[in-house]
Structure formats: C-alpha cells, structure tokens
N, C-alpha and C. Protein backbone atom coordinates (compact mmCIF):
# COMPACT_ATOMS: atom_id res chain seq x y z
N UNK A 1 0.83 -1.19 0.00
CA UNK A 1 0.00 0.00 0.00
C UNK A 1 0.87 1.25 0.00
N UNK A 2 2.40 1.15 0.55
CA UNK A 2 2.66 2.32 1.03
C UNK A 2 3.43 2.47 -0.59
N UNK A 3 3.41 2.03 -1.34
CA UNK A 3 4.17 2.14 -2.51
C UNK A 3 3.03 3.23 -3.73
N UNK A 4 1.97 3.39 -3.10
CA UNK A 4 1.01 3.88 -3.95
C UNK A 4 0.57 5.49 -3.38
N UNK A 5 1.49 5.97 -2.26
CA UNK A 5 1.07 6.87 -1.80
C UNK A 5 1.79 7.73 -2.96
N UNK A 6 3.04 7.66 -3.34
CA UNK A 6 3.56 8.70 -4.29
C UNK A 6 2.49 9.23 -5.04
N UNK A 7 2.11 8.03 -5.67
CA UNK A 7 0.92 8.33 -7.01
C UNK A 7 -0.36 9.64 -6.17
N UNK A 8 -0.86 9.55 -5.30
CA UNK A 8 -1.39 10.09 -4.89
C UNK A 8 -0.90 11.76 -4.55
N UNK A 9 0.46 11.94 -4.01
CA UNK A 9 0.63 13.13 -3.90
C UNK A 9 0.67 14.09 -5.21
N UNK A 10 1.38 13.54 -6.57
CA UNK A 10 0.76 13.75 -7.60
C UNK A 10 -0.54 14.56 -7.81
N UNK A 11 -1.85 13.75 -7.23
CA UNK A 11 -3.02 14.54 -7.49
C UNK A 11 -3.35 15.81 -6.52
N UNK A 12 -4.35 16.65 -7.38
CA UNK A 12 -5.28 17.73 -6.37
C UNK A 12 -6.31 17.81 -7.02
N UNK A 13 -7.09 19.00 -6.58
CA UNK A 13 -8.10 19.68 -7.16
C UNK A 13 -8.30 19.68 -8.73
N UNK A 14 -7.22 20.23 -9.26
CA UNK A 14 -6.94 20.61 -10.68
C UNK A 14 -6.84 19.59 -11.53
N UNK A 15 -6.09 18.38 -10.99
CA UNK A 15 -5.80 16.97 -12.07
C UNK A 15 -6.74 16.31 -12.43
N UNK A 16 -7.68 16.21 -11.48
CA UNK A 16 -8.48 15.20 -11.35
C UNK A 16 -9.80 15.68 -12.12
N UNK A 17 -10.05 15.13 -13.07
CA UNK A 17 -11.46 15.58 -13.99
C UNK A 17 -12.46 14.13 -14.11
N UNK A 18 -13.72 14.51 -14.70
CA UNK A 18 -14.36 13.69 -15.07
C UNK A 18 -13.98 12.72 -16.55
N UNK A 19 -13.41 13.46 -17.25
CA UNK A 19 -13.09 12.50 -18.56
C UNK A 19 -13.71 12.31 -19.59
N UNK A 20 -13.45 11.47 -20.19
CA UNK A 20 -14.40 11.07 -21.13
C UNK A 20 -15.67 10.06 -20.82
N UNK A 21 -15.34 9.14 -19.58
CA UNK A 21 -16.21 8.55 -19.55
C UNK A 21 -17.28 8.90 -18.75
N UNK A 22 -16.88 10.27 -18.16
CA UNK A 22 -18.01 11.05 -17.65
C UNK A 22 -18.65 12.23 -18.24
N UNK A 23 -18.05 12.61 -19.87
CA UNK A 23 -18.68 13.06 -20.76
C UNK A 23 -20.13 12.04 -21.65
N UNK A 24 -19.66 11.23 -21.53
CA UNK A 24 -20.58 9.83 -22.18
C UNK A 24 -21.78 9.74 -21.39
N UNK A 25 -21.29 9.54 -20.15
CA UNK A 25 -22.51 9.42 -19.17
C UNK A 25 -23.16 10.41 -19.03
N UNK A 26 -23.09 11.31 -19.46
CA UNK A 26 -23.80 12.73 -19.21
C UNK A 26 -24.36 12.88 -20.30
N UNK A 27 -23.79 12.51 -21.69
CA UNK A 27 -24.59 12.73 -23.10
C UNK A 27 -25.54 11.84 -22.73
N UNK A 28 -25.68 10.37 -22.39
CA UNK A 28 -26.85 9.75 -22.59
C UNK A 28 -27.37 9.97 -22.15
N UNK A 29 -27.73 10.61 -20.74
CA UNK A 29 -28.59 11.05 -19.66
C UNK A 29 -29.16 12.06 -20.65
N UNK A 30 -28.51 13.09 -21.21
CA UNK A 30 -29.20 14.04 -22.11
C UNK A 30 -29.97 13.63 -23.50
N UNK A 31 -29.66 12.77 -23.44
CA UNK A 31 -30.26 11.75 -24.67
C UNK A 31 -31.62 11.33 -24.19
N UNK A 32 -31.77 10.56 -22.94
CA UNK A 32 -32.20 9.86 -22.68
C UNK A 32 -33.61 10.38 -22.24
N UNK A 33 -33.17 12.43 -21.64
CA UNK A 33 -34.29 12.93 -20.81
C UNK A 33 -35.03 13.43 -22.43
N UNK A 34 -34.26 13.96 -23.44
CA UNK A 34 -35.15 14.11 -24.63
C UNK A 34 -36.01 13.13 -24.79
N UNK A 35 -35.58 12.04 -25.22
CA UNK A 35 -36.38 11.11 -25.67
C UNK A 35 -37.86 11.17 -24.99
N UNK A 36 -37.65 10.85 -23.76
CA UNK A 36 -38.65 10.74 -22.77
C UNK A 36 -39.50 12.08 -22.64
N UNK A 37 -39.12 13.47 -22.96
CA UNK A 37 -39.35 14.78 -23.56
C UNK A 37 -40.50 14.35 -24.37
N UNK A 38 -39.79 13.97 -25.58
CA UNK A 38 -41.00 13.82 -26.96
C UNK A 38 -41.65 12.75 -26.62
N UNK A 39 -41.76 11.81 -26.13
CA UNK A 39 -42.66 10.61 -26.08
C UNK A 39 -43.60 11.59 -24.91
N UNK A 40 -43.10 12.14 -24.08
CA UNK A 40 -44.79 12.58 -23.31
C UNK A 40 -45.25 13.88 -24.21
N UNK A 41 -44.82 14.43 -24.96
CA UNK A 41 -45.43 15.37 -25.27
C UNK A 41 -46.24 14.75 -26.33
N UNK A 42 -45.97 13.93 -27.54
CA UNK A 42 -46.87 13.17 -28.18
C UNK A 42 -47.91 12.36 -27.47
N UNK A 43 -47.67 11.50 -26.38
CA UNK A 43 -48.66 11.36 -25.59
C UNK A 43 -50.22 12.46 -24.51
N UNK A 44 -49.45 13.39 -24.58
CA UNK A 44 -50.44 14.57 -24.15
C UNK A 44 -51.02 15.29 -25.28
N UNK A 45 -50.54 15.26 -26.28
CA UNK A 45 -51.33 15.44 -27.24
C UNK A 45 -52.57 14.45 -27.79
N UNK A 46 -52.64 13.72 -27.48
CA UNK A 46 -53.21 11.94 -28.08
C UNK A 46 -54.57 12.21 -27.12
N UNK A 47 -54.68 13.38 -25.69
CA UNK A 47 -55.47 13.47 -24.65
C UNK A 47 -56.42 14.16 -25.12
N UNK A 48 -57.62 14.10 -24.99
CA UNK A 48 -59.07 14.49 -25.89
C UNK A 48 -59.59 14.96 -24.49
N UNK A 49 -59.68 16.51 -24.71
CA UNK A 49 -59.95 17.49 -23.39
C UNK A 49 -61.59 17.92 -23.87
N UNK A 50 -62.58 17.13 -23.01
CA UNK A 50 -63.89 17.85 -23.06
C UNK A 50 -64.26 19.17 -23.35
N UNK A 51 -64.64 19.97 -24.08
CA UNK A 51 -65.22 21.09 -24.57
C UNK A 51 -65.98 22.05 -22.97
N UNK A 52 -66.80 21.42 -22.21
CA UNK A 52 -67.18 22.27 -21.13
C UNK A 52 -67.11 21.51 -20.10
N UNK A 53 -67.30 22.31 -19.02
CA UNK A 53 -66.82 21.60 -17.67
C UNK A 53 -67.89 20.80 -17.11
N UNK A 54 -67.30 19.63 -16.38
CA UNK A 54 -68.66 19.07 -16.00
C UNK A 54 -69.89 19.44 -15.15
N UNK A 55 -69.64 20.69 -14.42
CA UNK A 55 -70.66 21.25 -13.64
C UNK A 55 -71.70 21.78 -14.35
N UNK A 56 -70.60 22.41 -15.87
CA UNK A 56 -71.59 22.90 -17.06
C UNK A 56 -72.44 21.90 -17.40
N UNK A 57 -71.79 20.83 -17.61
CA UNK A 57 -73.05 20.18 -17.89
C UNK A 57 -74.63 19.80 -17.60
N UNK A 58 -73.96 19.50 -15.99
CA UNK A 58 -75.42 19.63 -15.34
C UNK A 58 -76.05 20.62 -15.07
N UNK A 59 -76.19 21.64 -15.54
CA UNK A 59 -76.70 22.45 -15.46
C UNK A 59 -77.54 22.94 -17.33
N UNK A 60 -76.38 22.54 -18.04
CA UNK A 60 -77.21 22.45 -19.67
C UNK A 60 -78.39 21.53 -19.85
N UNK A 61 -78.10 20.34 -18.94
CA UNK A 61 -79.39 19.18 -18.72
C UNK A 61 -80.73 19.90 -17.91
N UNK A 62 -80.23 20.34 -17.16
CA UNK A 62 -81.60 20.69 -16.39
C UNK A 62 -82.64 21.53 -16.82
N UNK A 63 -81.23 22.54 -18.03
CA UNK A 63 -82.51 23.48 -18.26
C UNK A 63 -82.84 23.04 -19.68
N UNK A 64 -82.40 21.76 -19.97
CA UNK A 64 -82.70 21.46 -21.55
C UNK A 64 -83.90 20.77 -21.50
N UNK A 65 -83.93 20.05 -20.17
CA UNK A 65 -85.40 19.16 -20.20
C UNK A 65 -85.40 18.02 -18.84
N UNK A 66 -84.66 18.76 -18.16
CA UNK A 66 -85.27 17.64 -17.04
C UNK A 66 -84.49 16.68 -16.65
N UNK A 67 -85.16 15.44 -16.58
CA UNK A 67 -84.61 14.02 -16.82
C UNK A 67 -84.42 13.46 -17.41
N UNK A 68 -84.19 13.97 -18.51
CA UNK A 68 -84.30 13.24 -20.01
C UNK A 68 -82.47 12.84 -20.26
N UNK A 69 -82.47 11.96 -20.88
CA UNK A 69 -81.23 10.97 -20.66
C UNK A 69 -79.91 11.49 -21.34
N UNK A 70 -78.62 11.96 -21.24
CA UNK A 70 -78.16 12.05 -22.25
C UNK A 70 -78.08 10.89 -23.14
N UNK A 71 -77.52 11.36 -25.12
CA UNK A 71 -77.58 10.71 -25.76
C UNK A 71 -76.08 10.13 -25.77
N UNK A 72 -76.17 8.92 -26.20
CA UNK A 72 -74.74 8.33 -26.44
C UNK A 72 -74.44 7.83 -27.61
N UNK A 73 -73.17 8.76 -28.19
CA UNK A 73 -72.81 8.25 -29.36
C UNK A 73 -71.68 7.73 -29.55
C-alpha cells in the first residue's frame, strides 16, 4: 500500500477531472431525458380534453329538459 502513496501526492483539485467517460454518461442522460421529452409530449397530445366543464353540464341538462337521458354516441 505504502508504494502507492507517491501516485497520490501527484493529485489535487486541478488533475483530477471527469473525462471522457463522464462526458458519455452525461450525453446519454441528455439523450435519454429528450427522448422521454417527446414521447410525453406526443402522448399529451393523443389526450381528448372535453369542450365544457362538468358542472356545465349539469346544469345544460336541467334546463334542456329535465330528466331526459343524455344521448350516447
């Protein structure tokens, strides 16, 4: 062990970087959050948002006629 301390005084603050293989890991992560980006945004688009609110509704029924059923199409 004590043969490995040299190597160590060698380093500091300044030497020591992430690299390349912590450039890689960081592109795919950036890769990875796009992807997942466009797949929900095509998925929230695909979402079919009712025209009026549902309170509106009951209230368009009551004064349209009562009890009368909505229609289903």
């Amino acid at each position: 062990m004590s043969e490995l301390l040299p190597l160590a005084e060698e380093l500091n603050e300044y030497t020591v970087t992430p690299g390349v293989l912590g450039f890689i890991v960081f592109a795919v992560l950036g890769v990875g959050v796009w992807i997942l980006l466009k797949s929900m945004s095509k998925h929230l688009g695909r979402i079919a948002i009712p025209d009026t609110e549902p309170g509106a509704r009951d209230e368009e029924r009551e004064t349209a006629g009562g009890d009368r059923q909505p229609s289903r199409s």
